[in-house]
N, C-alpha and C. Protein backbone atom coordinates (compact mmCIF):
# COMPACT_ATOMS: atom_id res chain seq x y z
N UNK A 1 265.80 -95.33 -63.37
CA UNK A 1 265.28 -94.00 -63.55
C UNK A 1 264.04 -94.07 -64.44
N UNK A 2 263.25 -93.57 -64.28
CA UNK A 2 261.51 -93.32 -64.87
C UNK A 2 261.89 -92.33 -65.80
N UNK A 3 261.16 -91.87 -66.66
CA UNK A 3 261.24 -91.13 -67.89
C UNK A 3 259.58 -90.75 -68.59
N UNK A 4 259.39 -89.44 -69.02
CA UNK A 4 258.03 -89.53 -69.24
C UNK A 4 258.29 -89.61 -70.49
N UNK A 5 257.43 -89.76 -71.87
CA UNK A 5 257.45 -89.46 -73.01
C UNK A 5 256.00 -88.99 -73.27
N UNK A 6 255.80 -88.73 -74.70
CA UNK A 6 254.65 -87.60 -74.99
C UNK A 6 253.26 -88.87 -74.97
N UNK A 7 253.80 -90.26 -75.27
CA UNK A 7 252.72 -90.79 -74.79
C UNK A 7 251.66 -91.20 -73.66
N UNK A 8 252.53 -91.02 -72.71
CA UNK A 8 252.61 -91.22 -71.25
C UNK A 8 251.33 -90.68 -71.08
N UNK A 9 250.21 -91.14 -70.28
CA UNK A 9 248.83 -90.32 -69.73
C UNK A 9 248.94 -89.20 -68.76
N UNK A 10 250.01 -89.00 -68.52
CA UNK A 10 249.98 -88.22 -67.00
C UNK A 10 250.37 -87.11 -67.95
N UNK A 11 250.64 -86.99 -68.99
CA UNK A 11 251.03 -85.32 -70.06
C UNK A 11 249.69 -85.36 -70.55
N UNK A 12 249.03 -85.95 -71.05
CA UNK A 12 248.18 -85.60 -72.37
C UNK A 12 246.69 -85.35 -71.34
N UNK A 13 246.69 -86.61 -70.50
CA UNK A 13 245.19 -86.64 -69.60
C UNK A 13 245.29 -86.42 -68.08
N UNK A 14 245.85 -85.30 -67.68
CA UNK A 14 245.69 -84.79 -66.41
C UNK A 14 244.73 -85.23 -65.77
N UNK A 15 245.03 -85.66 -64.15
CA UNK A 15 244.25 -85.85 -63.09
C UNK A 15 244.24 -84.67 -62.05
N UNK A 16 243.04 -83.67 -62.52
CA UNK A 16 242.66 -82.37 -61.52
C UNK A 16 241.40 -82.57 -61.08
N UNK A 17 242.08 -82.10 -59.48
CA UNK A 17 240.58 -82.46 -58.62
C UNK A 17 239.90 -81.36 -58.21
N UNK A 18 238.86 -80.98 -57.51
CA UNK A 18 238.65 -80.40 -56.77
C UNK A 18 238.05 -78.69 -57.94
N UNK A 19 238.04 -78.67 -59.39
CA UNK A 19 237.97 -78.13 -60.71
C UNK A 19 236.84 -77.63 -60.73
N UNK A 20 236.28 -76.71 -60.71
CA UNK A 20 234.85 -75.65 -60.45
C UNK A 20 235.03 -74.48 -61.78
N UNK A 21 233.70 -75.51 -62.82
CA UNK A 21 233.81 -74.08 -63.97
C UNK A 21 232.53 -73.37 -63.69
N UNK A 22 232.38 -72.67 -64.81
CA UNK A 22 230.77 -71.60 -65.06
C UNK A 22 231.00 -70.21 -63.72
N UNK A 23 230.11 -69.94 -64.08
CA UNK A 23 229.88 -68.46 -63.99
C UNK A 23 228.47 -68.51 -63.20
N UNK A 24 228.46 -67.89 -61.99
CA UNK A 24 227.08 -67.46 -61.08
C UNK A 24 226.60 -66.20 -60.99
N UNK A 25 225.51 -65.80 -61.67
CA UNK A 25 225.38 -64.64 -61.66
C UNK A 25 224.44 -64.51 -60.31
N UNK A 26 224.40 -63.83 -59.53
CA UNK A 26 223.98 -63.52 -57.99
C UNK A 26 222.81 -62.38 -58.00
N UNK A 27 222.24 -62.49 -57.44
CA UNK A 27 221.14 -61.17 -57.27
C UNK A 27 221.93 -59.89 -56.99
N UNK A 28 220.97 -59.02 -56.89
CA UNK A 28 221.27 -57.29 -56.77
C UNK A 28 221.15 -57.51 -55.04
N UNK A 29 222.25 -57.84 -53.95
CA UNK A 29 221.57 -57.41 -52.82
C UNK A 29 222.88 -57.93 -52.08
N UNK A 30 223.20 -57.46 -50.67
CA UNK A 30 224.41 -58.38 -50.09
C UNK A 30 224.10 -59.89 -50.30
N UNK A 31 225.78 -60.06 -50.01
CA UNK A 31 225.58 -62.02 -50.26
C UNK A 31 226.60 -62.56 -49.81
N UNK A 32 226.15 -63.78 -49.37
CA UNK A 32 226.70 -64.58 -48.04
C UNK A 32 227.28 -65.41 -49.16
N UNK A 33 228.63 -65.34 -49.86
CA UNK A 33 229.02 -66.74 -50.87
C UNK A 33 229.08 -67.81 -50.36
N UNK A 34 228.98 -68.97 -51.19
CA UNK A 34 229.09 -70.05 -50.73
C UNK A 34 230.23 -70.91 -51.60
N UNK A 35 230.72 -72.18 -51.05
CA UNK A 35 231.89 -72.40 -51.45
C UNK A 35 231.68 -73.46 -52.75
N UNK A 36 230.16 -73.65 -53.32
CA UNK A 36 229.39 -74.24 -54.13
C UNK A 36 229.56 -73.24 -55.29
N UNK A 37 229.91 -72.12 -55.10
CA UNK A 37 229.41 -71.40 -56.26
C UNK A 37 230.42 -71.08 -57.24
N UNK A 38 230.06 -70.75 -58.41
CA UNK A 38 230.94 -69.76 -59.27
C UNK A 38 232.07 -70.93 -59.93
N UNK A 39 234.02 -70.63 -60.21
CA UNK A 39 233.94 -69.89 -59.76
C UNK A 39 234.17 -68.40 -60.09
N UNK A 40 233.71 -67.73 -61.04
CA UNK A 40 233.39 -66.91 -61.26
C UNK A 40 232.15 -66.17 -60.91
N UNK A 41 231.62 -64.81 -59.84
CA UNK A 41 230.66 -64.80 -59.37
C UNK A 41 230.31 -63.00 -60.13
N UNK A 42 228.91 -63.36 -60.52
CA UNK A 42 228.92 -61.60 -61.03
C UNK A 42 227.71 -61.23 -60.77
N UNK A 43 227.71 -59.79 -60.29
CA UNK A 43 226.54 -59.07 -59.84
C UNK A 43 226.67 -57.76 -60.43
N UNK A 44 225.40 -57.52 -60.75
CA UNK A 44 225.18 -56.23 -61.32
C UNK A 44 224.26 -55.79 -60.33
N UNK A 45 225.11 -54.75 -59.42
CA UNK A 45 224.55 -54.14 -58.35
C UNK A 45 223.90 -52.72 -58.49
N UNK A 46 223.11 -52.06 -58.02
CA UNK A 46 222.46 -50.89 -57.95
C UNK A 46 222.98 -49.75 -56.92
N UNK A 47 223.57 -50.32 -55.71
CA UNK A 47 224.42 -49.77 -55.07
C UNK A 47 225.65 -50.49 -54.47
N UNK A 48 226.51 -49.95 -53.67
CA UNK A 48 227.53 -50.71 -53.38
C UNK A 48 227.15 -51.62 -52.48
N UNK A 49 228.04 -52.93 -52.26
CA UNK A 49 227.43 -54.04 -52.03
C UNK A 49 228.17 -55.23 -51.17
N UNK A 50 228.24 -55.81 -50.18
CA UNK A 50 228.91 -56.66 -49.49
C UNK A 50 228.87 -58.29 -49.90
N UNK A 51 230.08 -58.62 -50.44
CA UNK A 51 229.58 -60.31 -50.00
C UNK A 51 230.73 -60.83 -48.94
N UNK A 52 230.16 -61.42 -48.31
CA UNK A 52 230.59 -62.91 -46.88
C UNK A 52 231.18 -63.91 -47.39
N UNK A 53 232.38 -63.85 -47.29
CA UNK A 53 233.07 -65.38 -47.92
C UNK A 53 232.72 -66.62 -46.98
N UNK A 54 232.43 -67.62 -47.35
CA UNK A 54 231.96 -68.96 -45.93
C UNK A 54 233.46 -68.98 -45.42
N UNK A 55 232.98 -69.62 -43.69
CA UNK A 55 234.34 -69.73 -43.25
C UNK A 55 234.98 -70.91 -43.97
N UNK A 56 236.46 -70.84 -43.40
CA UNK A 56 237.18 -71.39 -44.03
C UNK A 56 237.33 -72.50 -43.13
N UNK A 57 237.75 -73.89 -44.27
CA UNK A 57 237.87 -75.39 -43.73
C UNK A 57 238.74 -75.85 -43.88
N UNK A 58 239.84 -77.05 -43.37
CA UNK A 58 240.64 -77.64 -44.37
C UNK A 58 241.00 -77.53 -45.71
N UNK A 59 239.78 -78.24 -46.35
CA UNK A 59 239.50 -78.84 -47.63
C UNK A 59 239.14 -77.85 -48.32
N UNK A 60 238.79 -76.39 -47.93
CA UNK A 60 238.80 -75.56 -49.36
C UNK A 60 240.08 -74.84 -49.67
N UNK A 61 241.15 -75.46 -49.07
CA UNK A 61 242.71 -74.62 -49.39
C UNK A 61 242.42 -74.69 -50.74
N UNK A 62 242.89 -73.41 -51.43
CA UNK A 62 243.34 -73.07 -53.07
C UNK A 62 241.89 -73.16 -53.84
N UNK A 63 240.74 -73.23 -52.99
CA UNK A 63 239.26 -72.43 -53.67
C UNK A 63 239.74 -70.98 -53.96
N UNK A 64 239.51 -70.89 -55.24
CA UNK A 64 239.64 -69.06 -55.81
C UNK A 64 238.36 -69.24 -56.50
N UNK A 65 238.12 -67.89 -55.85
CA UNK A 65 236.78 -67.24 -56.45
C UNK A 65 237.41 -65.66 -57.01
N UNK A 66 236.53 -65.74 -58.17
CA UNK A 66 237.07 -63.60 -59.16
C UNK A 66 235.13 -63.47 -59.29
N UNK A 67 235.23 -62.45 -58.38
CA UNK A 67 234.40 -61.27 -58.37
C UNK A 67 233.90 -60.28 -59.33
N UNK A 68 233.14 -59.83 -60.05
CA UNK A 68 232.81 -59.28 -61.35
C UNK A 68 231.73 -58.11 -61.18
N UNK A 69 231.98 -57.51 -61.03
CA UNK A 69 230.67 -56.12 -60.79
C UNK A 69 230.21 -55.46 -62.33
N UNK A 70 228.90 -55.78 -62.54
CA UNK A 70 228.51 -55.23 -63.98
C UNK A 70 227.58 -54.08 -64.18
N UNK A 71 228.35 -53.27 -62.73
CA UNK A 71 227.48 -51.85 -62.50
C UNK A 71 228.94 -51.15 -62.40
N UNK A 72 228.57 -49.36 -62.27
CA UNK A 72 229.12 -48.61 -61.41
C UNK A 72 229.22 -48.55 -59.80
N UNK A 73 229.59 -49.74 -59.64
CA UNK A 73 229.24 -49.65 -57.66
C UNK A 73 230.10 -50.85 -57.47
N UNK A 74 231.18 -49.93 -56.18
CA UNK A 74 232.05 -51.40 -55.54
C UNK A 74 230.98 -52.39 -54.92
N UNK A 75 231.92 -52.87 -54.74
CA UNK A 75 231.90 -54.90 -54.16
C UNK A 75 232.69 -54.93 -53.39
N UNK A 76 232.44 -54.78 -51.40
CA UNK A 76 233.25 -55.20 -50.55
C UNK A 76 233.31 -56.79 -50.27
N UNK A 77 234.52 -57.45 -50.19
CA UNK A 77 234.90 -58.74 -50.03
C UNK A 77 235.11 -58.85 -48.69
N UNK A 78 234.57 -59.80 -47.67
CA UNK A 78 234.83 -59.92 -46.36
C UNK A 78 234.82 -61.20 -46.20
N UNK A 79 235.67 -61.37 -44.94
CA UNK A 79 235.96 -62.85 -44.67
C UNK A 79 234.55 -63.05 -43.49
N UNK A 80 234.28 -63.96 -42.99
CA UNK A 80 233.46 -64.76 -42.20
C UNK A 80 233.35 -63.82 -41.17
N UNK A 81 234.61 -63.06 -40.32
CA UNK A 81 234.54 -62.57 -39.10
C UNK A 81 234.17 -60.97 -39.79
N UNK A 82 233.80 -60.97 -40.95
CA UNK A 82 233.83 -59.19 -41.41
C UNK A 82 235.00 -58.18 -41.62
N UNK A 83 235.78 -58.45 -41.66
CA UNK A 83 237.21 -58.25 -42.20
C UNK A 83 237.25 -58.09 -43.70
N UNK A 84 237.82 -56.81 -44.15
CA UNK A 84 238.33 -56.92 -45.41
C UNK A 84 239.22 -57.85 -46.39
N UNK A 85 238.69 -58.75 -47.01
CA UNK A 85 239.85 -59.69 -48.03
C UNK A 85 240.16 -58.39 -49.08
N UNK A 86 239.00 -57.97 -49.53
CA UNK A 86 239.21 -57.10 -51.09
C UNK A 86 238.57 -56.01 -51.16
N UNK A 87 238.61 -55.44 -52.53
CA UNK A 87 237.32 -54.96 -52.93
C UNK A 87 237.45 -54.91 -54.29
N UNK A 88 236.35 -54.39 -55.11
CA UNK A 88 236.04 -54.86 -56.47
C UNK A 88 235.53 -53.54 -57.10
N UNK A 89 236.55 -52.42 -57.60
CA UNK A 89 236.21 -51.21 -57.93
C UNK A 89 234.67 -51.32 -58.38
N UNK A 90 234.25 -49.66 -58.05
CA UNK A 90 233.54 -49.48 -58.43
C UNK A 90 233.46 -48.86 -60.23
N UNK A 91 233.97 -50.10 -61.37
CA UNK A 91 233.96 -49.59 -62.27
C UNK A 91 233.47 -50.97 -63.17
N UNK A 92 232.37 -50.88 -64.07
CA UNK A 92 231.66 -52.08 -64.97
C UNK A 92 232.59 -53.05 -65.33
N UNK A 93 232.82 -54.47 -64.87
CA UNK A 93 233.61 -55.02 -65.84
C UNK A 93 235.03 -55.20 -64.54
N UNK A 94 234.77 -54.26 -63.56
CA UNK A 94 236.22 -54.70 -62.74
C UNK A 94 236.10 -56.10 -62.00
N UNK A 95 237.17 -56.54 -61.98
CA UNK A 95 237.17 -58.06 -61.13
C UNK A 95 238.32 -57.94 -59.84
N UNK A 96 238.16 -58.22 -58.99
CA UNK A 96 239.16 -59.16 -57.87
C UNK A 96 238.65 -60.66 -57.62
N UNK A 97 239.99 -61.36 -57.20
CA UNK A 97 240.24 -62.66 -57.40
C UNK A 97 240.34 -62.98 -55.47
N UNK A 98 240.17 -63.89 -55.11
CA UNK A 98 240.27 -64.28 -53.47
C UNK A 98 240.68 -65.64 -53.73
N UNK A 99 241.42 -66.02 -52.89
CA UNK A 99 242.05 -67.32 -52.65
C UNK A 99 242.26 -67.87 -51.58
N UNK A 100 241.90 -69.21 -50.81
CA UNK A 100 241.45 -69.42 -49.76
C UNK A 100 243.03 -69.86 -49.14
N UNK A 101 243.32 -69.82 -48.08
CA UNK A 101 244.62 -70.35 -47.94
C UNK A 101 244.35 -71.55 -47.13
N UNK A 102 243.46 -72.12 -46.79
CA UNK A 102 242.80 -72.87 -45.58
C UNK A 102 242.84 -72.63 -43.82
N UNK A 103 242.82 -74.01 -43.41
CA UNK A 103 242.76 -73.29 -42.32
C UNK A 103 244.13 -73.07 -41.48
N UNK A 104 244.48 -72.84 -40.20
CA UNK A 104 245.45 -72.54 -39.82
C UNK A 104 246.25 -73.55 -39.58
N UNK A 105 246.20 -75.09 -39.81
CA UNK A 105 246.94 -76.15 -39.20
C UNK A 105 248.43 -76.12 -39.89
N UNK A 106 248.28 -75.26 -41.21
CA UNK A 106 249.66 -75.12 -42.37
C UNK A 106 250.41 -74.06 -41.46
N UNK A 107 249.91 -73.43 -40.63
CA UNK A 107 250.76 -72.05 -40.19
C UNK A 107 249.67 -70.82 -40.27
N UNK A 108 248.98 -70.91 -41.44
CA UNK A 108 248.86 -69.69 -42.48
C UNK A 108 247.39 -69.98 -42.51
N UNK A 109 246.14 -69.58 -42.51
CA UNK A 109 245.08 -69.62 -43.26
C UNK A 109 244.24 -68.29 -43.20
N UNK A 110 242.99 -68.58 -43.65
CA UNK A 110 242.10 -67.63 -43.67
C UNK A 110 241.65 -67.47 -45.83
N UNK A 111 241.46 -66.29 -45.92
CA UNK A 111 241.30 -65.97 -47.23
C UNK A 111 242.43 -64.58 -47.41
N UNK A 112 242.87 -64.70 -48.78
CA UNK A 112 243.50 -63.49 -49.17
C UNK A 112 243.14 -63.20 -50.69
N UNK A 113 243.55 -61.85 -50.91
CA UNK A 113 242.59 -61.35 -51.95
C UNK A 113 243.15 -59.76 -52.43
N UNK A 114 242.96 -59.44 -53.98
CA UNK A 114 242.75 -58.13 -54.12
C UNK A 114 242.43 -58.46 -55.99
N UNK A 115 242.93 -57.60 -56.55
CA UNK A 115 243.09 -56.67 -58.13
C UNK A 115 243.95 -57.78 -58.93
């Protein structure tokens, strides 16, 4: 039988892959996201505003992106085909979160999303 103790590397120095920090702040205008960005993405919009999630691949299962509007004006979230994932009140400071499920070979894919 194996046993961990507090010295052990696999407690103290985690191996996480795939780890996306910082913050993208995006222009005032619709936007086509990309799976490079964020992931935290924030726009301070002037009116309400669409972004395009990229389609979905294999390899971005469990990409989460949170949405940040630093106006009075929603943020519609759409998947690739234009479909609602979310939306992102129209109130300064509101966020929704999206999470990619990948693609369909698990059963299940696409993006899902809200509050």
């Amino acid at each position: 039988m194996s046993r961990l103790n507090l010295d052990d590397p696999r407690i103290d120095r985690p191996y996480i892959t795939n780890m996306r920090l910082g913050i993208t702040a995006v222009a005032n205008a619709n936007l086509a996201a990309d799976a490079d960005m964020g992931p935290v993405i924030f726009m301070t919009p002037s009116a309400a505003r669409t972004i395009t999630l990229p389609a979905v691949t294999k390899d971005m299962r469990g990409l989460t992106l949170y949405f940040v509007t630093g106006a009075a004006f929603a943020l519609t979230v759409n998947n690739a085909a234009s479909a609602l994932v979310a939306t992102v009140p129209a109130t300064v400071g509101a966020t929704s979160m999206v999470v990619c499920l990948g693609d369909a070979t698990l059963g299940v894919g696409g993006w899902t999303g809200g509050m």
